[in-house]
Protein backbone atom coordinates (compact mmCIF):
# COMPACT_ATOMS: atom_id res chain seq x y z
CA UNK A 1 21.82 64.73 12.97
CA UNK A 2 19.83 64.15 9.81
CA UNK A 3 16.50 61.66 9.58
CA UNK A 4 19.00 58.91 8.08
CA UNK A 5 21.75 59.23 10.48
CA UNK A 6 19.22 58.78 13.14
CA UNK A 7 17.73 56.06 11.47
CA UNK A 8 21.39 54.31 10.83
CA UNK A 9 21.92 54.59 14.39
CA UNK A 10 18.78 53.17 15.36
CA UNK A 11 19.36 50.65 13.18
CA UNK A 12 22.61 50.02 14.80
CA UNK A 13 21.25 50.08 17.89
CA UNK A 14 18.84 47.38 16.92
CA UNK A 15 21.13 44.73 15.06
CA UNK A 16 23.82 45.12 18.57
CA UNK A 17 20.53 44.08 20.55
CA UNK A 18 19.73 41.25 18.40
CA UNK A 19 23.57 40.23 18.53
CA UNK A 20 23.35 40.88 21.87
CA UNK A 21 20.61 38.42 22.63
CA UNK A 22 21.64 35.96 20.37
CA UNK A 23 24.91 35.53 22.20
CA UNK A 24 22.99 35.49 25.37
CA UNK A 25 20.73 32.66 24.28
CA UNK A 26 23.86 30.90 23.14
CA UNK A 27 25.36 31.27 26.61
CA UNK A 28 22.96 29.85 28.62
CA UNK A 29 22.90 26.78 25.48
CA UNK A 30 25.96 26.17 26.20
CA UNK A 31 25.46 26.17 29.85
CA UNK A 32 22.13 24.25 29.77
CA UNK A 33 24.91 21.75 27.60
CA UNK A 34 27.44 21.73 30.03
CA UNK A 35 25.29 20.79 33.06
CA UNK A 36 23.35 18.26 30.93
CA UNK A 37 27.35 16.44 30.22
CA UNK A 38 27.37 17.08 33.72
CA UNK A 39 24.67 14.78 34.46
CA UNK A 40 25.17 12.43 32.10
CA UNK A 41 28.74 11.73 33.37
CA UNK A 42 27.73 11.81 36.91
CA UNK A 43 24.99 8.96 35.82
CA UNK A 44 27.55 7.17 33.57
CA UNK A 45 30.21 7.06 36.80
CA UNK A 46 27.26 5.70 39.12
CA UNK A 47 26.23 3.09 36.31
CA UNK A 48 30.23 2.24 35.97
CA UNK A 49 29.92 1.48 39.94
CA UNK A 50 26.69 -0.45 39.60
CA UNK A 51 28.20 -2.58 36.97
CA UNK A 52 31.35 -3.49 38.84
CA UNK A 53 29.75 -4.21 42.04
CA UNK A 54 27.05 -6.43 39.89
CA UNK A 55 30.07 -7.66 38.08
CA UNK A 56 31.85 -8.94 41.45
CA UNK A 57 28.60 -10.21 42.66
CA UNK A 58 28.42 -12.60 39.84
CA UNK A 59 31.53 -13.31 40.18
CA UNK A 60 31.14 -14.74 43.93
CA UNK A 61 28.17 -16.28 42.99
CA UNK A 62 29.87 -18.36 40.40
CA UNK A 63 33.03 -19.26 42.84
CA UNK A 64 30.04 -20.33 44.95
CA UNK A 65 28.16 -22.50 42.17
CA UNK A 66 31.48 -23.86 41.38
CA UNK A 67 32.52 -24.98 45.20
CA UNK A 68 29.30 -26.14 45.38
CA UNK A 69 29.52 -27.81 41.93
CA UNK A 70 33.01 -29.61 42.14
CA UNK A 71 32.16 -33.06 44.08
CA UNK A 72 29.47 -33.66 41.69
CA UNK A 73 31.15 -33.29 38.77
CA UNK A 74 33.64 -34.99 40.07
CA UNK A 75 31.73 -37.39 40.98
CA UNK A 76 30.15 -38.08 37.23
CA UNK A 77 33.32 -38.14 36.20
CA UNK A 78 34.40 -40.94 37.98
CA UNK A 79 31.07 -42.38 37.02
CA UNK A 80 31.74 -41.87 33.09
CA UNK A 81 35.74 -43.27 33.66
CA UNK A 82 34.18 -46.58 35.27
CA UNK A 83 31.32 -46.89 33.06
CA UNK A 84 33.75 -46.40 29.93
CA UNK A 85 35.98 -49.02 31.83
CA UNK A 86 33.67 -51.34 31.92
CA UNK A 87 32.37 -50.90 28.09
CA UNK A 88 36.30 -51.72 27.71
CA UNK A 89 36.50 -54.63 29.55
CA UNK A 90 33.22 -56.06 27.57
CA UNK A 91 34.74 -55.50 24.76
CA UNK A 92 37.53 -57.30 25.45
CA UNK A 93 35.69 -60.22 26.64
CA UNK A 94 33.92 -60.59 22.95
């Protein structure tokens, strides 16, 4: 084999081994990506979770707030219809 055959097949030799590790680095990229979505989905599903349980937390403690809340504003209400009753009935008197 002549000096530039040699050389053309060294050559060769080198640009497959550069191709060859490029294609290897972009393997494991795309693995490093893939396990990174990984993660991030398994982190999204838990914060998904977290949200709905916070979510029917609040939930309870507004049905809470609201049994809690219901004689008084009942209450004021009655309170507003006899005060506004009795503005009415002055009225009327004048």
């Amino acid at each position: 084999m002549s000096f530039f055959g040699l050389m053309t097949v060294k050559a060769h030799e080198a640009a497959m081994a550069v191709f060859i590790s490029d294609r290897a680095k972009a393997m494991v990229d795309a693995q490093q990506e893939r396990e990174t979505a990984g993660r991030l989905l398994g982190k999204n599903v838990a914060l998904r979770s977290e949200v709905a349980a916070l979510t029917a937390e609040l939930a309870t403690l507004k049905a809470e707030r609201d049994r809690r809340l219901a004689p008084l504003i009942a209450a004021n209400a009655e309170r507003a219809a006899a005060s506004a009753a009795k503005r009415a009935g002055k009225k009327e008197a004048v």
